[in-house]
PDB file of N, CA and C in Angstrom:
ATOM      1  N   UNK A   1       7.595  54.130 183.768  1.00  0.00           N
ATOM      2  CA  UNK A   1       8.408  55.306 184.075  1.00  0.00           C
ATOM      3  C   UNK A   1       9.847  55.098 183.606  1.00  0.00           C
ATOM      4  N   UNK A   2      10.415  53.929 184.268  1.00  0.00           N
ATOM      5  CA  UNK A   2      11.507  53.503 183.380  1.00  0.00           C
ATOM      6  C   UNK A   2      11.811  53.640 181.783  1.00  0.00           C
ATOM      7  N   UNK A   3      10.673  53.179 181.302  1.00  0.00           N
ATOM      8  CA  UNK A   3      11.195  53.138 179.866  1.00  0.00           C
ATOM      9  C   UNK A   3      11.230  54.712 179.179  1.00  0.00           C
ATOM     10  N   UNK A   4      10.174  55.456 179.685  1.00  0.00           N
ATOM     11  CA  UNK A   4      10.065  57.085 179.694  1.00  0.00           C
ATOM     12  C   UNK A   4      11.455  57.761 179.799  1.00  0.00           C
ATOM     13  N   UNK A   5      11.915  57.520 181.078  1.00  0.00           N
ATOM     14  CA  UNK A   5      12.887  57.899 181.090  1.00  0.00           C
ATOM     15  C   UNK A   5      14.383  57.667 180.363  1.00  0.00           C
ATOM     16  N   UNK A   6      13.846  56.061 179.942  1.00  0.00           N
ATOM     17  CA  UNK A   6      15.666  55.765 178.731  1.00  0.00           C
ATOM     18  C   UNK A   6      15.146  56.504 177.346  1.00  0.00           C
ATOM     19  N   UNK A   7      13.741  56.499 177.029  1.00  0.00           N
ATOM     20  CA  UNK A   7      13.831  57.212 175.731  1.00  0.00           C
ATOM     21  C   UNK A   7      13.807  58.699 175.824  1.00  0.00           C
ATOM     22  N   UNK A   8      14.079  58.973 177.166  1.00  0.00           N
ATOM     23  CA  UNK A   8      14.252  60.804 177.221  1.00  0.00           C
ATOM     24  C   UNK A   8      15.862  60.550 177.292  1.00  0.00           C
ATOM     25  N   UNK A   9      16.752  60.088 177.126  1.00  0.00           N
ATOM     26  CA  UNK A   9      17.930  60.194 177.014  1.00  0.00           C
ATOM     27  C   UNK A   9      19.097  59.411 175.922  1.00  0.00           C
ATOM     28  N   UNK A  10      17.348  58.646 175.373  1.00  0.00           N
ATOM     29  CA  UNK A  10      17.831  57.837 174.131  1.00  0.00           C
ATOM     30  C   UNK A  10      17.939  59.431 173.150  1.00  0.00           C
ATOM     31  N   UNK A  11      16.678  59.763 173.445  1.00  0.00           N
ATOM     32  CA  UNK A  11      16.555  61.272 172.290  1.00  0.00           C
ATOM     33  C   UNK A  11      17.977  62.349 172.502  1.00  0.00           C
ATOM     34  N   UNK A  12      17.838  62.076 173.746  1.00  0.00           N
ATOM     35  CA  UNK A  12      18.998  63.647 174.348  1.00  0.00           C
ATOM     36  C   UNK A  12      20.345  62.861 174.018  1.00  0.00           C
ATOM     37  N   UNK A  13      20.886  62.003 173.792  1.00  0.00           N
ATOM     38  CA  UNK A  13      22.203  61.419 173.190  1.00  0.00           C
ATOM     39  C   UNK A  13      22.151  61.310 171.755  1.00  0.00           C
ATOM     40  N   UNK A  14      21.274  60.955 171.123  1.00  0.00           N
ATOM     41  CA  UNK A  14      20.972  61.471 169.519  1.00  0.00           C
ATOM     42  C   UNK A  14      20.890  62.695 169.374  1.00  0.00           C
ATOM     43  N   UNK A  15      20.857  63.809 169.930  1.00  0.00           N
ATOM     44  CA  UNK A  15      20.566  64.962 169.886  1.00  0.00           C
ATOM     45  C   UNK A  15      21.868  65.749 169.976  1.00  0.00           C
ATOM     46  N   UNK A  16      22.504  65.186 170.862  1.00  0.00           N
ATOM     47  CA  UNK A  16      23.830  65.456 171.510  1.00  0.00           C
ATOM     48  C   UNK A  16      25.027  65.221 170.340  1.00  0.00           C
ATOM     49  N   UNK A  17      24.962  63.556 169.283  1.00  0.00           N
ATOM     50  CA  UNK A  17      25.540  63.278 168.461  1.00  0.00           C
ATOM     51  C   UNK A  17      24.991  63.524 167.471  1.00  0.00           C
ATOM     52  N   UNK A  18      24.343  64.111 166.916  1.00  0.00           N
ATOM     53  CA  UNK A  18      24.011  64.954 165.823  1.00  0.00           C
ATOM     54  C   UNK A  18      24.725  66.700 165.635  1.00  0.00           C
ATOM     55  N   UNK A  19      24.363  67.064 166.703  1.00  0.00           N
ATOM     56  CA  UNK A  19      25.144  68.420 166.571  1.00  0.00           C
ATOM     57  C   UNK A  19      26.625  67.983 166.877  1.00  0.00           C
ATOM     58  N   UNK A  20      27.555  67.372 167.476  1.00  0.00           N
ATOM     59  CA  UNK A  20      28.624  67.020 167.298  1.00  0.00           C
ATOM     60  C   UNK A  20      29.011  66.737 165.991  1.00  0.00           C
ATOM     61  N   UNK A  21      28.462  65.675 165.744  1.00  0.00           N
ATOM     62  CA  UNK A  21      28.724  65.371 164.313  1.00  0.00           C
ATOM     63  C   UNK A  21      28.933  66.686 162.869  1.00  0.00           C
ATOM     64  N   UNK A  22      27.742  67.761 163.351  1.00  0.00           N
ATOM     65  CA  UNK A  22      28.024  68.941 162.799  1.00  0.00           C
ATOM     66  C   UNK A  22      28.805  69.370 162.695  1.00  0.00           C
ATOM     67  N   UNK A  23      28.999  69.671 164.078  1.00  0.00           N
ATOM     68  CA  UNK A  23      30.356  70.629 164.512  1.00  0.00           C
ATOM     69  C   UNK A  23      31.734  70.066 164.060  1.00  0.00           C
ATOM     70  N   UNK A  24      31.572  68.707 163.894  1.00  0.00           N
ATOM     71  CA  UNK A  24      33.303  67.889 163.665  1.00  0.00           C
ATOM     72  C   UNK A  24      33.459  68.099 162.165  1.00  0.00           C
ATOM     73  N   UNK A  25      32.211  67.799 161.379  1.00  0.00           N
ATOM     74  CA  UNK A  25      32.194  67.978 160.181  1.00  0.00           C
ATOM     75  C   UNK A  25      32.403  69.159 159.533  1.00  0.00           C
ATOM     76  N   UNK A  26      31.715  70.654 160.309  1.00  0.00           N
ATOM     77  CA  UNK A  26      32.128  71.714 160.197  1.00  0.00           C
ATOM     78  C   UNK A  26      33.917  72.396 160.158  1.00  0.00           C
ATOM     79  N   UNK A  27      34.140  71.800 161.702  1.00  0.00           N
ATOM     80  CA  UNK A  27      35.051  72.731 162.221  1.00  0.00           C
ATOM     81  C   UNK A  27      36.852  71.870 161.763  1.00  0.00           C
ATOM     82  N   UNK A  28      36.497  70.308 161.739  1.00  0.00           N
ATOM     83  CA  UNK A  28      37.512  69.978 160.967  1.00  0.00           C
ATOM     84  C   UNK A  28      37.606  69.486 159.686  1.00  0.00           C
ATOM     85  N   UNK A  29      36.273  69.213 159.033  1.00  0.00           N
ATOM     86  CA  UNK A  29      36.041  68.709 157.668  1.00  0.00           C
ATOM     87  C   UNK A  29      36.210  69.817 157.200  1.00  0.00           C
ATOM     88  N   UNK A  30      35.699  70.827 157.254  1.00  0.00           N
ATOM     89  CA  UNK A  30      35.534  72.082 156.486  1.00  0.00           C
ATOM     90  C   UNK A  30      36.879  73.025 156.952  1.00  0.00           C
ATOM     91  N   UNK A  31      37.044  73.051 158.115  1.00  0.00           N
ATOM     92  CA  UNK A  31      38.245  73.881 158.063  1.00  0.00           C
ATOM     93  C   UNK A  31      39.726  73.383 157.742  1.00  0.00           C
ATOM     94  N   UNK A  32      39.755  72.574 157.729  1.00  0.00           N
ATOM     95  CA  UNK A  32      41.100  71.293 157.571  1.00  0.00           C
ATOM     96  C   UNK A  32      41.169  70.310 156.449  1.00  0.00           C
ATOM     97  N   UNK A  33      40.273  69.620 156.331  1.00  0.00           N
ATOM     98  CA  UNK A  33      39.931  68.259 154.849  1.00  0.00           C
ATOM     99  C   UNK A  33      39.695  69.270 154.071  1.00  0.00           C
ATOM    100  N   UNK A  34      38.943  69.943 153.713  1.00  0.00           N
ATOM    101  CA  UNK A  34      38.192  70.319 152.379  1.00  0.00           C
ATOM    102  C   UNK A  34      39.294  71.812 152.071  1.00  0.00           C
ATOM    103  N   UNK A  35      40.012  72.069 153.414  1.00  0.00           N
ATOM    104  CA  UNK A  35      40.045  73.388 152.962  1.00  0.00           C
ATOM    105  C   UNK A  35      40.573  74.048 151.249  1.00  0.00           C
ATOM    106  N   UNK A  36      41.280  72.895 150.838  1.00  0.00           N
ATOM    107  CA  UNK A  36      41.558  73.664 149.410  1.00  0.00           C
ATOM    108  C   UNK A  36      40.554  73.263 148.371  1.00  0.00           C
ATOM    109  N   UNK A  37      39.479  72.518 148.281  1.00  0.00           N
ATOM    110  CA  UNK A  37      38.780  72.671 147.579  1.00  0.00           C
ATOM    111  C   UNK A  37      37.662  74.038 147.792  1.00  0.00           C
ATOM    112  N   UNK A  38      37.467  73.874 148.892  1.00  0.00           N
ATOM    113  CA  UNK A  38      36.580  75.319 149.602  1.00  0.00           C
ATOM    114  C   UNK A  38      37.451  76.432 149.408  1.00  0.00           C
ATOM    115  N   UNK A  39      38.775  76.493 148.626  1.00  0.00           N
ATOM    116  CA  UNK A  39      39.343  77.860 148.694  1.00  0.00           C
ATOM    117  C   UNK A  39      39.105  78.387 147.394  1.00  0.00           C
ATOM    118  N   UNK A  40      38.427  77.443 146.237  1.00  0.00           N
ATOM    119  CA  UNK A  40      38.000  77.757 145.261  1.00  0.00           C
ATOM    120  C   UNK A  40      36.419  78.474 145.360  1.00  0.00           C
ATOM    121  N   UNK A  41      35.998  78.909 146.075  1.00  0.00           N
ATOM    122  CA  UNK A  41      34.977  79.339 146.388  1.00  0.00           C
ATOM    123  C   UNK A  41      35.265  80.586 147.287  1.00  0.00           C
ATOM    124  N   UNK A  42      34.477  81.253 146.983  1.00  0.00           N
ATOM    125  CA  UNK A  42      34.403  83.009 147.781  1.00  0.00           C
ATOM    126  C   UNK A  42      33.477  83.590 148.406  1.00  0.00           C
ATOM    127  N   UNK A  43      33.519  84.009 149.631  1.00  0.00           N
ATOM    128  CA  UNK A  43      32.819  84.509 150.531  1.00  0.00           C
ATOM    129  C   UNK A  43      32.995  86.109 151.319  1.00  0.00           C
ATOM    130  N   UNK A  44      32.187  86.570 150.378  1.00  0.00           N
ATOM    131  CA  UNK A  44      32.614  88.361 150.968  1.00  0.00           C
ATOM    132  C   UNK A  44      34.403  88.231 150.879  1.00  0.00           C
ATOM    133  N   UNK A  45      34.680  88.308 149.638  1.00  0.00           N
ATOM    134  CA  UNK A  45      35.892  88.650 149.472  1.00  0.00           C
ATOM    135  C   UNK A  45      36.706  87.514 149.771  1.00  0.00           C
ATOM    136  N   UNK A  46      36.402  86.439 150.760  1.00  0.00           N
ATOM    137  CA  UNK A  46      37.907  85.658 151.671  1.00  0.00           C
ATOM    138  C   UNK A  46      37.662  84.189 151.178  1.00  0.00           C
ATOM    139  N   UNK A  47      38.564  83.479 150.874  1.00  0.00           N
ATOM    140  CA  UNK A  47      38.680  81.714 150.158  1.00  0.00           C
ATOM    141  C   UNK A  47      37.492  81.253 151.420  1.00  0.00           C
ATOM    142  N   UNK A  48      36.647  80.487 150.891  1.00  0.00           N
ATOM    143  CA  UNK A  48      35.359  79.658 151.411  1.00  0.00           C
ATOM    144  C   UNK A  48      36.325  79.048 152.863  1.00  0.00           C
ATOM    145  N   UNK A  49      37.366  78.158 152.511  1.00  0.00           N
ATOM    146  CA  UNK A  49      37.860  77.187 153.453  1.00  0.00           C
ATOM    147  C   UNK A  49      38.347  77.695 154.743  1.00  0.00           C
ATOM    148  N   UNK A  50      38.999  79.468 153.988  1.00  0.00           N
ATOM    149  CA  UNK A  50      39.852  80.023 155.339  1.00  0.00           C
ATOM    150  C   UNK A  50      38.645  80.126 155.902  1.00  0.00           C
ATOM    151  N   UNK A  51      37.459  80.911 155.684  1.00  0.00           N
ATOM    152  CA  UNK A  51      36.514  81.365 156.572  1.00  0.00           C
ATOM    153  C   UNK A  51      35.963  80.201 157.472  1.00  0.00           C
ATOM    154  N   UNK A  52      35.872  79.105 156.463  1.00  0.00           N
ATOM    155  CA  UNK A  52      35.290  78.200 158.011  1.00  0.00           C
ATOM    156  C   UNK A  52      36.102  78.113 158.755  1.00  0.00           C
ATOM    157  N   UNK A  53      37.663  78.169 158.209  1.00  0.00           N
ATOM    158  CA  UNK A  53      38.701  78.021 159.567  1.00  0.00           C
ATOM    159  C   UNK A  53      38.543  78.931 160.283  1.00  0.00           C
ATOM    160  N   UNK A  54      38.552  80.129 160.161  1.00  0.00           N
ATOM    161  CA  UNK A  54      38.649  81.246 160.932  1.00  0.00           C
ATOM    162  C   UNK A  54      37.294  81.423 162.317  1.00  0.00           C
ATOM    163  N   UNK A  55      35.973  81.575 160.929  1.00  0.00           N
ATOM    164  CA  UNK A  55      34.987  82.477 161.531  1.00  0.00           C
ATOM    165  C   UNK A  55      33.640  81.492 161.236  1.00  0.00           C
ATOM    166  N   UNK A  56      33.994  80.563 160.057  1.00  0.00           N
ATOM    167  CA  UNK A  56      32.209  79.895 159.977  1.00  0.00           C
ATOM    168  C   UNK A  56      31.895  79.161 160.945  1.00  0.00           C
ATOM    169  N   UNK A  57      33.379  78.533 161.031  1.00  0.00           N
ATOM    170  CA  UNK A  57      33.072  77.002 162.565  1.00  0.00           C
ATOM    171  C   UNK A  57      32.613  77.500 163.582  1.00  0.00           C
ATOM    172  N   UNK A  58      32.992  78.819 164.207  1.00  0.00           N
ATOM    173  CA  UNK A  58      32.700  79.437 165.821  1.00  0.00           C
ATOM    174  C   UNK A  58      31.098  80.003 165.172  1.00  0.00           C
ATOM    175  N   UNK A  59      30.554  80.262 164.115  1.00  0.00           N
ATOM    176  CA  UNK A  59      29.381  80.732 163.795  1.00  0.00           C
ATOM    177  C   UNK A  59      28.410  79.611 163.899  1.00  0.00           C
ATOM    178  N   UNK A  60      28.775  78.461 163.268  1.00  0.00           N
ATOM    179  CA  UNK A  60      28.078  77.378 163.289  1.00  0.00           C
ATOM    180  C   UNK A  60      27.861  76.562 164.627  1.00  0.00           C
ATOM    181  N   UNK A  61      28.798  76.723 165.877  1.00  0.00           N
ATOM    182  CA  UNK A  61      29.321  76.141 166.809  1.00  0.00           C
ATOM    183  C   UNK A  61      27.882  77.172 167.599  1.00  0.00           C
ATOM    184  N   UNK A  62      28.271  78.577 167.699  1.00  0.00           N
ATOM    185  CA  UNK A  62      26.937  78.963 168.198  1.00  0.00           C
ATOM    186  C   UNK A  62      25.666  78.760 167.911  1.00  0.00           C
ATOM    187  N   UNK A  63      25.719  78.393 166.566  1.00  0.00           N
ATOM    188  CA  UNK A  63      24.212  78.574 166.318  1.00  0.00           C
ATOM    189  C   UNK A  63      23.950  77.103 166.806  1.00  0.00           C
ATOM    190  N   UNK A  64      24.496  76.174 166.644  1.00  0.00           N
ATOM    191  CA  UNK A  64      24.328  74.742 167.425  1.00  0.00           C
ATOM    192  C   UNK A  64      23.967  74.734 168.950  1.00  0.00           C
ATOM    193  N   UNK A  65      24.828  75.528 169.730  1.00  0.00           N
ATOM    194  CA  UNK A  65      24.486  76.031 171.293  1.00  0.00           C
ATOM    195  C   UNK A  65      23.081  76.648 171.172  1.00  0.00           C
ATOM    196  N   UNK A  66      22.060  77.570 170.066  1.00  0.00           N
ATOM    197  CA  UNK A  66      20.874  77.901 170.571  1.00  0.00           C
ATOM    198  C   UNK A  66      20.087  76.531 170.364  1.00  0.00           C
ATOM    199  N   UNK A  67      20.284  75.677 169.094  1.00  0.00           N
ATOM    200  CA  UNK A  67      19.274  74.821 168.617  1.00  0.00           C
ATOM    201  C   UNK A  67      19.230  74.256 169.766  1.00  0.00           C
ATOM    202  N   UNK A  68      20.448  73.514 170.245  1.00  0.00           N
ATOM    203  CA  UNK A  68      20.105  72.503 171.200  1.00  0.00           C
ATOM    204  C   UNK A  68      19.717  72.790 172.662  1.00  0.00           C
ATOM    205  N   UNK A  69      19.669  74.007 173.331  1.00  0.00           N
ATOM    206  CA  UNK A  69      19.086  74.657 173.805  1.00  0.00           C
ATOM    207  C   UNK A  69      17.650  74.705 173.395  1.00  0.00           C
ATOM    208  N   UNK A  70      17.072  75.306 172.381  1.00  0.00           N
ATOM    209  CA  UNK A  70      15.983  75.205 172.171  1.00  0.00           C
ATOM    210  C   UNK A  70      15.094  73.754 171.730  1.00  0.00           C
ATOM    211  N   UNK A  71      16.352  72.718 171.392  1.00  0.00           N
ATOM    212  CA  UNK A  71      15.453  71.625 171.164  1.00  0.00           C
ATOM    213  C   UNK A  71      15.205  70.601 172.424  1.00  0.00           C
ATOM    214  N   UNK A  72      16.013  70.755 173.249  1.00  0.00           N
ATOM    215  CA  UNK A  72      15.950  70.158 174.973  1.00  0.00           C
ATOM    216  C   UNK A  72      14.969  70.899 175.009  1.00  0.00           C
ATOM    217  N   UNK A  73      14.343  71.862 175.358  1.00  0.00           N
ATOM    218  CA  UNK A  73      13.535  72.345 175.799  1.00  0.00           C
ATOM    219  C   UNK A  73      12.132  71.988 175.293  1.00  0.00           C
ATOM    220  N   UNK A  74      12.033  71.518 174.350  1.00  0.00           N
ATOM    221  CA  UNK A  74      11.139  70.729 173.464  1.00  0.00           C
ATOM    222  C   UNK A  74      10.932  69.110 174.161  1.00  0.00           C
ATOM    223  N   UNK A  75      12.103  68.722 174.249  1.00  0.00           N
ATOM    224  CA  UNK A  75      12.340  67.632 174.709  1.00  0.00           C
ATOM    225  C   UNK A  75      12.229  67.658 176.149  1.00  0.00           C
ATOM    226  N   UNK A  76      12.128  68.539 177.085  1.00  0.00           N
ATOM    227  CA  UNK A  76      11.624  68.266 178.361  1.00  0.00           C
ATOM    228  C   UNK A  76      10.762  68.546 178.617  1.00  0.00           C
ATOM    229  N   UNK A  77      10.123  69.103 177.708  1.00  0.00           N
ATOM    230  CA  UNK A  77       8.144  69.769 177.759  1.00  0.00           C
ATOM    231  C   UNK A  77       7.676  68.219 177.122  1.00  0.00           C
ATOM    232  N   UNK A  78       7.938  67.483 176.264  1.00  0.00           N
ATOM    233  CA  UNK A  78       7.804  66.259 175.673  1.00  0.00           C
ATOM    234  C   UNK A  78       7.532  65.381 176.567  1.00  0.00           C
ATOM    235  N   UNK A  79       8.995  65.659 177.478  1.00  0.00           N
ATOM    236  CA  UNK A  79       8.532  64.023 178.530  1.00  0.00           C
ATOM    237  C   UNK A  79       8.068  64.634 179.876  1.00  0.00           C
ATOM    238  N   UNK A  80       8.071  65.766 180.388  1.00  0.00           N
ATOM    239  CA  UNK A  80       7.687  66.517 181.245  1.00  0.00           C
ATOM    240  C   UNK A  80       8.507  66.610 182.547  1.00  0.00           C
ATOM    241  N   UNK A  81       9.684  67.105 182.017  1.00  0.00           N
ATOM    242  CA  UNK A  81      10.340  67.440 183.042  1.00  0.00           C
ATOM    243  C   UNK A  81      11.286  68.794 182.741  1.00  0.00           C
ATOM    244  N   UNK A  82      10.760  69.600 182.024  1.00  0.00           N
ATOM    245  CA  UNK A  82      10.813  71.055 181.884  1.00  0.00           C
ATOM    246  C   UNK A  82      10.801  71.896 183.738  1.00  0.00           C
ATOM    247  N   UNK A  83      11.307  72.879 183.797  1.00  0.00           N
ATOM    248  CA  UNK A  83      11.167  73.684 184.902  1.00  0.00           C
ATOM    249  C   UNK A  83      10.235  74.607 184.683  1.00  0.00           C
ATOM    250  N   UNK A  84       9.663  74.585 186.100  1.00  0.00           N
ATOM    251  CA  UNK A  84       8.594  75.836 186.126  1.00  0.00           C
ATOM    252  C   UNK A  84       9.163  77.124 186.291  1.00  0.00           C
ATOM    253  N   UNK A  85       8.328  78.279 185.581  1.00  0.00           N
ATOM    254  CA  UNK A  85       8.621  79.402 186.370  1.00  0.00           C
ATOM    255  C   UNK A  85       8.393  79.658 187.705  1.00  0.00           C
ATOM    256  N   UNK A  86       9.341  80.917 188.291  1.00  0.00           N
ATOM    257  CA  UNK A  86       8.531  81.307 189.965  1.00  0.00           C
ATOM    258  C   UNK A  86       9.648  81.041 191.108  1.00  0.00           C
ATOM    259  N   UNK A  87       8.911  81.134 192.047  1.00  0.00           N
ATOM    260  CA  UNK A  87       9.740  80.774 193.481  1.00  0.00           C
ATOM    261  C   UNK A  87       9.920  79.611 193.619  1.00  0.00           C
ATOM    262  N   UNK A  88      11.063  78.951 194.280  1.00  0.00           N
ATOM    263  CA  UNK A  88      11.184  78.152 194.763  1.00  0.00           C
ATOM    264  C   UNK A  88      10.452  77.745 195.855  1.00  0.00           C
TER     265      UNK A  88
END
């Protein structure tokens, strides 16, 4: 049971630093480091770099909030400690 349980949180901390890692790479690699090479690039009209500053990072930032949402949920049906539906 022990060991069950460190590799349900070995996964959920890899899981955790993976989408971070996204998001850092996104929201300051892309909006901050890269931004003038990404301004050579165009997106519906606006420089590639401003948009991740602006609007891609908070786009990417959500779509990270469903995955990992949906991939815990994977991951607690996995080791079986998902919630049931119903009454308490």
């Amino acid at each position: 049971m022990q060991s069950e349980h460190e590799s349900y949180w070995r996964e959920n901390v890899r899981l955790i630093t993976v989408c971070m890692i996204i998001w850092f790479t996104v929201s300051y690699g892309f909006g901050l480091l890269l931004v003038e090479p990404l301004n050579n690039i165009r997106l519906g009209g606006y420089k590639l770099g401003f948009w991740f500053a602006q609007q891609g990072s908070i786009y990417v930032f959500v779509a990270l909030i469903f995955y990992y949402s949906h991939a815990m949920n994977k991951l607690d049906k996995k080791y079986n400690v998902h919630e049931e539906g119903g009454d308490e």
